[in-house]
N, C-alpha and C. Protein backbone atom coordinates (compact mmCIF):
# COMPACT_ATOMS: atom_id res chain seq x y z
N UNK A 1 0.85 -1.18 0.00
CA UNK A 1 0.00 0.00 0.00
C UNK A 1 0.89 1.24 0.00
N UNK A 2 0.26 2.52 -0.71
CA UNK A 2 1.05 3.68 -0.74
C UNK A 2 0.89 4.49 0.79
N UNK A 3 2.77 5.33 0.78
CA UNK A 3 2.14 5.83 1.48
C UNK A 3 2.33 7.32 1.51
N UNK A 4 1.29 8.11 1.48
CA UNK A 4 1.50 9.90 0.94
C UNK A 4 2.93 10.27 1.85
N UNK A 5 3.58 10.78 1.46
CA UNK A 5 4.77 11.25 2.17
C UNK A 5 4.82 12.58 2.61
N UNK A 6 3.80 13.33 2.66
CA UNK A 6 3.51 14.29 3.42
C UNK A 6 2.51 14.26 4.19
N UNK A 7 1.61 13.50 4.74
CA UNK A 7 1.00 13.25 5.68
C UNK A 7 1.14 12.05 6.38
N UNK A 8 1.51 11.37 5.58
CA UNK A 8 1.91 9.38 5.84
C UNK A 8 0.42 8.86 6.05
N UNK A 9 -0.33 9.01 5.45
CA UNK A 9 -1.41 8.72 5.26
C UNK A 9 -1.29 7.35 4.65
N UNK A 10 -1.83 6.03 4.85
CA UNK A 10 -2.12 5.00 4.06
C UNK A 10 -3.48 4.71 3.16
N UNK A 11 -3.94 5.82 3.89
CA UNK A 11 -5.55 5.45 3.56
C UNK A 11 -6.02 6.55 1.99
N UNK A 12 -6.80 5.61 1.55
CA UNK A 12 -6.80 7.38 0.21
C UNK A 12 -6.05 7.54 -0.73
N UNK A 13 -4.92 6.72 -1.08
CA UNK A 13 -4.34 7.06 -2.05
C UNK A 13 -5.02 6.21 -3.47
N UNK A 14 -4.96 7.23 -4.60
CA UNK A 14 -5.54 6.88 -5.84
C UNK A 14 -4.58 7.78 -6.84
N UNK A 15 -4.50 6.94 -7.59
CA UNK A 15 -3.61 7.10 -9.03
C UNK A 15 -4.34 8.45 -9.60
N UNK A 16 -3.46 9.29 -10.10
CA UNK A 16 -3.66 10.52 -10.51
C UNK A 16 -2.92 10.72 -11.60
N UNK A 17 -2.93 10.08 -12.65
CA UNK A 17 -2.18 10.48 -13.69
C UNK A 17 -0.52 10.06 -13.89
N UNK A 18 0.04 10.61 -14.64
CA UNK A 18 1.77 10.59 -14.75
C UNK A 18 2.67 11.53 -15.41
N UNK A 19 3.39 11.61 -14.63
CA UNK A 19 4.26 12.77 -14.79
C UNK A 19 5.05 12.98 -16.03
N UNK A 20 5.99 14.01 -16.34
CA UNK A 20 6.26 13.89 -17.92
C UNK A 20 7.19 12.86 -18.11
N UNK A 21 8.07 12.33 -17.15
CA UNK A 21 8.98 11.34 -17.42
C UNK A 21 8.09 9.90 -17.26
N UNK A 22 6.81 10.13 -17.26
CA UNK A 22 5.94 8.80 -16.85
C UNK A 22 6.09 7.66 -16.13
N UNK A 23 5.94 8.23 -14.72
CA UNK A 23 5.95 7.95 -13.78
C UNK A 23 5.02 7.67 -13.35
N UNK A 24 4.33 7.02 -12.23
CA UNK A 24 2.52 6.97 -11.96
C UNK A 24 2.85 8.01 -10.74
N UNK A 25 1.72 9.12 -10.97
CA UNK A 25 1.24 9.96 -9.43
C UNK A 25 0.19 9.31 -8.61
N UNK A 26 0.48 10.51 -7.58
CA UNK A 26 -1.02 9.22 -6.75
C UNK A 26 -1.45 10.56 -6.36
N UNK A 27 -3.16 10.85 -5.65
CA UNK A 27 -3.21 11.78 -4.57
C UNK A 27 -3.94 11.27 -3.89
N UNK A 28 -2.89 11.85 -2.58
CA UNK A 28 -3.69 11.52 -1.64
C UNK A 28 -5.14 12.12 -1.03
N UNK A 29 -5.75 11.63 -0.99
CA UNK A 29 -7.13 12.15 -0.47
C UNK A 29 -7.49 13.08 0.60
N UNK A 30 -6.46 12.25 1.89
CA UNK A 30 -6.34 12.67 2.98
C UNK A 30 -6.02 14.01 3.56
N UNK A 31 -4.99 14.43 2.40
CA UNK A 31 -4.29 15.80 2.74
C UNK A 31 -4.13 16.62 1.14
N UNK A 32 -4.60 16.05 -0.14
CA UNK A 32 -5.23 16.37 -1.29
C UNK A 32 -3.47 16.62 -1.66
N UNK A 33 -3.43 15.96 -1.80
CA UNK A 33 -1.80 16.60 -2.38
C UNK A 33 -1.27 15.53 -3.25
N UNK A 34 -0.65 15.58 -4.14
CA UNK A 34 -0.16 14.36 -5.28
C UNK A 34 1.80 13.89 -4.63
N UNK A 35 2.11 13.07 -5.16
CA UNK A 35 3.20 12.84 -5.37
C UNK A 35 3.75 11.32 -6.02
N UNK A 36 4.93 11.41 -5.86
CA UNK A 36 5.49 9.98 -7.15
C UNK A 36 6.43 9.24 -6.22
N UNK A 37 6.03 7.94 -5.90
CA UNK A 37 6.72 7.13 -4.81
C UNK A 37 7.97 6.79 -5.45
N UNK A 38 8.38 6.48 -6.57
CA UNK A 38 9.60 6.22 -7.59
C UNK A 38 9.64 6.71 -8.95
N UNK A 39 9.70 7.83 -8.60
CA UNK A 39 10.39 8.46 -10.18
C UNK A 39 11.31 7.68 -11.25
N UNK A 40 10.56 8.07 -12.31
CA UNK A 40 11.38 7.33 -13.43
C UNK A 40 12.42 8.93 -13.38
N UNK A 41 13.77 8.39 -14.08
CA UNK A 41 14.86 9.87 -13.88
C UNK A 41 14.41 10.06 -15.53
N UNK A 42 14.83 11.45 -15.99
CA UNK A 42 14.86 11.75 -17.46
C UNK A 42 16.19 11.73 -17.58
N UNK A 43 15.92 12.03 -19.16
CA UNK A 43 17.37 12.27 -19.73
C UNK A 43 18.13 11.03 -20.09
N UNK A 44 19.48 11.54 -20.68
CA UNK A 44 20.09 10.29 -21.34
C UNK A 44 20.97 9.62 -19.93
N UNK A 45 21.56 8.47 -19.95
CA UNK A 45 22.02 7.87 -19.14
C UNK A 45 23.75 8.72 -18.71
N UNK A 46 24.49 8.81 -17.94
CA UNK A 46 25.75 9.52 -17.27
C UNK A 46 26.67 8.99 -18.86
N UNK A 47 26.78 7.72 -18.81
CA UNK A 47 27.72 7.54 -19.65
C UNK A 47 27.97 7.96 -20.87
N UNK A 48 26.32 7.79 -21.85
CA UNK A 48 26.25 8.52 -22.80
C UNK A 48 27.16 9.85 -22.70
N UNK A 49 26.88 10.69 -21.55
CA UNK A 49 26.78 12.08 -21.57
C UNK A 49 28.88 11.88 -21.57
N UNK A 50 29.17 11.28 -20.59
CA UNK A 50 30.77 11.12 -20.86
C UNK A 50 31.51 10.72 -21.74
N UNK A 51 30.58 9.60 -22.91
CA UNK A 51 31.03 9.56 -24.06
C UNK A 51 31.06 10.49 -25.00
N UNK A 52 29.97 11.31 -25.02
CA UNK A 52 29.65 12.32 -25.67
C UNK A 52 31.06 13.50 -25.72
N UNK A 53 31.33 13.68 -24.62
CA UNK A 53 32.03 14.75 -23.90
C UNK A 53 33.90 13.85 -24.70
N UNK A 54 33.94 13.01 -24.31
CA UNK A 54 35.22 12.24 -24.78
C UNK A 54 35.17 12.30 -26.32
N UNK A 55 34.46 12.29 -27.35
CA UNK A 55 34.24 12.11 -28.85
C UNK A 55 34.25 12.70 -29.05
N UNK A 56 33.93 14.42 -28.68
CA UNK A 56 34.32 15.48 -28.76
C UNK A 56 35.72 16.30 -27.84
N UNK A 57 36.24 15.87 -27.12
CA UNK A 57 37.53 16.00 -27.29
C UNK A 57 38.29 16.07 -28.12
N UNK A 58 38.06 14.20 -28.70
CA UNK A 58 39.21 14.08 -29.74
C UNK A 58 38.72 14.67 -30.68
N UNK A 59 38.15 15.72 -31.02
CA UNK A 59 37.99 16.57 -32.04
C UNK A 59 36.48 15.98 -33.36
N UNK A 60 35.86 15.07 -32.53
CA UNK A 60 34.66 15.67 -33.31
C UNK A 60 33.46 16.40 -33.41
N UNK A 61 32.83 16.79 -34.22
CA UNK A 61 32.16 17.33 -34.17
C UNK A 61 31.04 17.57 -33.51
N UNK A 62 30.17 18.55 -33.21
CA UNK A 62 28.53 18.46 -32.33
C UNK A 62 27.93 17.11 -33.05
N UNK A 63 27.86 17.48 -34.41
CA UNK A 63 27.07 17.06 -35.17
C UNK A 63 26.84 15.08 -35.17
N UNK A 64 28.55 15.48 -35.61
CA UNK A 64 29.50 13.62 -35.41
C UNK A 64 29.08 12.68 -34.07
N UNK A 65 29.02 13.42 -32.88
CA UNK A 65 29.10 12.71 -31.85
C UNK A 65 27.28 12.42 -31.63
N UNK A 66 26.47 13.39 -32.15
CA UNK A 66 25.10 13.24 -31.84
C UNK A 66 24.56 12.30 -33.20
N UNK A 67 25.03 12.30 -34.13
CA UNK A 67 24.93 11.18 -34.89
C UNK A 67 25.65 9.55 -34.60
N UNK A 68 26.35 9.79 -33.94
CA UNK A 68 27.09 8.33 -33.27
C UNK A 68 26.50 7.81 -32.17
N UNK A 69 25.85 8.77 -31.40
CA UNK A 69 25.87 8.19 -30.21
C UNK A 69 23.47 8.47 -29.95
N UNK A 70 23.31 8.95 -30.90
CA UNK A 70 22.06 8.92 -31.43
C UNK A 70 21.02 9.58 -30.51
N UNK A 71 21.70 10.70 -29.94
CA UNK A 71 20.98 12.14 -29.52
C UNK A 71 20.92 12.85 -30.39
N UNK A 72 20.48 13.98 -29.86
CA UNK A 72 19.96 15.47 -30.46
C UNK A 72 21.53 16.23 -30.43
N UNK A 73 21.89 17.10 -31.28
CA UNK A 73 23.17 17.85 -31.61
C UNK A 73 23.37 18.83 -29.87
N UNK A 74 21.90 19.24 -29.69
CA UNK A 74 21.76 20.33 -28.70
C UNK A 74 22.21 19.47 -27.55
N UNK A 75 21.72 18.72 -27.34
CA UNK A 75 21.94 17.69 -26.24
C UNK A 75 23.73 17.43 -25.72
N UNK A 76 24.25 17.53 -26.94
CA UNK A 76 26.02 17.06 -27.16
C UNK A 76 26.64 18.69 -27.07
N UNK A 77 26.10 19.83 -27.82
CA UNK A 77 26.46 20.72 -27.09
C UNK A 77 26.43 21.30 -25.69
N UNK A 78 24.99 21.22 -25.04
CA UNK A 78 24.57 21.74 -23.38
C UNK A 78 25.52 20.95 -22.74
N UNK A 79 25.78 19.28 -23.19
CA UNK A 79 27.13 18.61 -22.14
C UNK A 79 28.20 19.22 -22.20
N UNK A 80 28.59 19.63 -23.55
CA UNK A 80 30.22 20.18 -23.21
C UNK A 80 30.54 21.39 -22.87
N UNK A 81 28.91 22.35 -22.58
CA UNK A 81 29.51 23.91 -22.29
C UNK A 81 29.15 23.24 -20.60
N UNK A 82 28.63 22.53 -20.37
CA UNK A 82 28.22 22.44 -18.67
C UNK A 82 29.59 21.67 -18.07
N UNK A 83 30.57 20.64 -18.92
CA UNK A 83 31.69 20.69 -18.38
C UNK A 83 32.67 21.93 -18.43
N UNK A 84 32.54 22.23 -19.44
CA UNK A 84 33.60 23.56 -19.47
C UNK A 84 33.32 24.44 -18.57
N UNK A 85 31.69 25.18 -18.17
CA UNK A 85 31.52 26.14 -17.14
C UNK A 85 32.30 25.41 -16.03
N UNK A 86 31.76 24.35 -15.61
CA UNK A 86 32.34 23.57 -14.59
C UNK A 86 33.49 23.34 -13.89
N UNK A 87 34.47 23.45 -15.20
CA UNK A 87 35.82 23.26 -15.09
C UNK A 87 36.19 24.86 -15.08
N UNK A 88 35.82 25.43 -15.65
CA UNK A 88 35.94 26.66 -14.91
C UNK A 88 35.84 27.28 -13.87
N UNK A 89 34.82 26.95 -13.14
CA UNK A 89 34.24 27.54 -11.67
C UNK A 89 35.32 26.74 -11.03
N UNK A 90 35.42 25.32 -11.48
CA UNK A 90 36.48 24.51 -10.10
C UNK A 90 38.04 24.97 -10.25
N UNK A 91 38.57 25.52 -11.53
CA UNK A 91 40.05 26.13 -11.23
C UNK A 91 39.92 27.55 -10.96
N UNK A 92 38.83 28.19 -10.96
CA UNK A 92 38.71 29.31 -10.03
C UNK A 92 38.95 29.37 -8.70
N UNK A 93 38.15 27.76 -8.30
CA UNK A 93 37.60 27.64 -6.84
C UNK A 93 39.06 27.47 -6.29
N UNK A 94 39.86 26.74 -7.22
CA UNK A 94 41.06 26.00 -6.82
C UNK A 94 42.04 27.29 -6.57
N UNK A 95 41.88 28.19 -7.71
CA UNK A 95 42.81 29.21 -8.10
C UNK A 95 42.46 30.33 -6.35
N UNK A 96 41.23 30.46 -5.91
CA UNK A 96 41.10 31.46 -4.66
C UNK A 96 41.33 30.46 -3.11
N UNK A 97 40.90 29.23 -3.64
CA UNK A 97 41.34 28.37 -2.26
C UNK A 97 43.27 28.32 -2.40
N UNK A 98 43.60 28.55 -3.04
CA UNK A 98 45.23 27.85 -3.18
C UNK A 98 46.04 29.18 -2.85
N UNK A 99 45.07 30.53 -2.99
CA UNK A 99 45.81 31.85 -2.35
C UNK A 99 45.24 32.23 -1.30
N UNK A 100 44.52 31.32 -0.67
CA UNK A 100 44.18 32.03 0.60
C UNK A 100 45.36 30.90 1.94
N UNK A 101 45.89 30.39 1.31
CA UNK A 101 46.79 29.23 2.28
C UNK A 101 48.07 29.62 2.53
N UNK A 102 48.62 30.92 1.91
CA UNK A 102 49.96 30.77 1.53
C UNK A 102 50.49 32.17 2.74
């Protein structure tokens, strides 16, 4: 049996539809409020996204790597500017933690 996780209600719960990653909702009756006991996750799987990121290293293209690896082009770009911001903020982080020690 479900159980609402904001009231902990057992009683009352009924399927309410599904979420965009299609998931089943429930609401609870008790305290009228919905939620999803196990989310399905979106998106492509970690590895994809690290292969992606590696195939474009060695110098190919948006285009190349989202045709290989059988995403969307946009998808293979948003990964490699979100490592690069990334790697940016962390040799910043590194660059103001490493002068405040000395």
């Amino acid at each position: 049996m479900k159980t609402c996780p904001h009231c902990h209600s057992t009683q009352s719960q009924v399927k309410a539809g599904h979420n965009p990653s299609g998931s089943q909702r429930y609401l609870c009756n008790n305290c009228d409020r919905t939620y999803t006991p196990t989310p399905n996750h979106r998106g492509y799987p970690v590895d994809v996204r690290y292969q992606a990121i590696e195939l474009y290293q060695e110098g190919h293209s948006f285009r190349a790597v989202a045709r290989e690896l059988g995403v969307g082009t946009q998808s293979v770009i948003n990964w490699v500017r979100t490592k690069e911001i990334m790697q940016k903020h962390k040799k910043t982080n590194d660059t103001q933690n490493g002068g405040n020690h000395g």
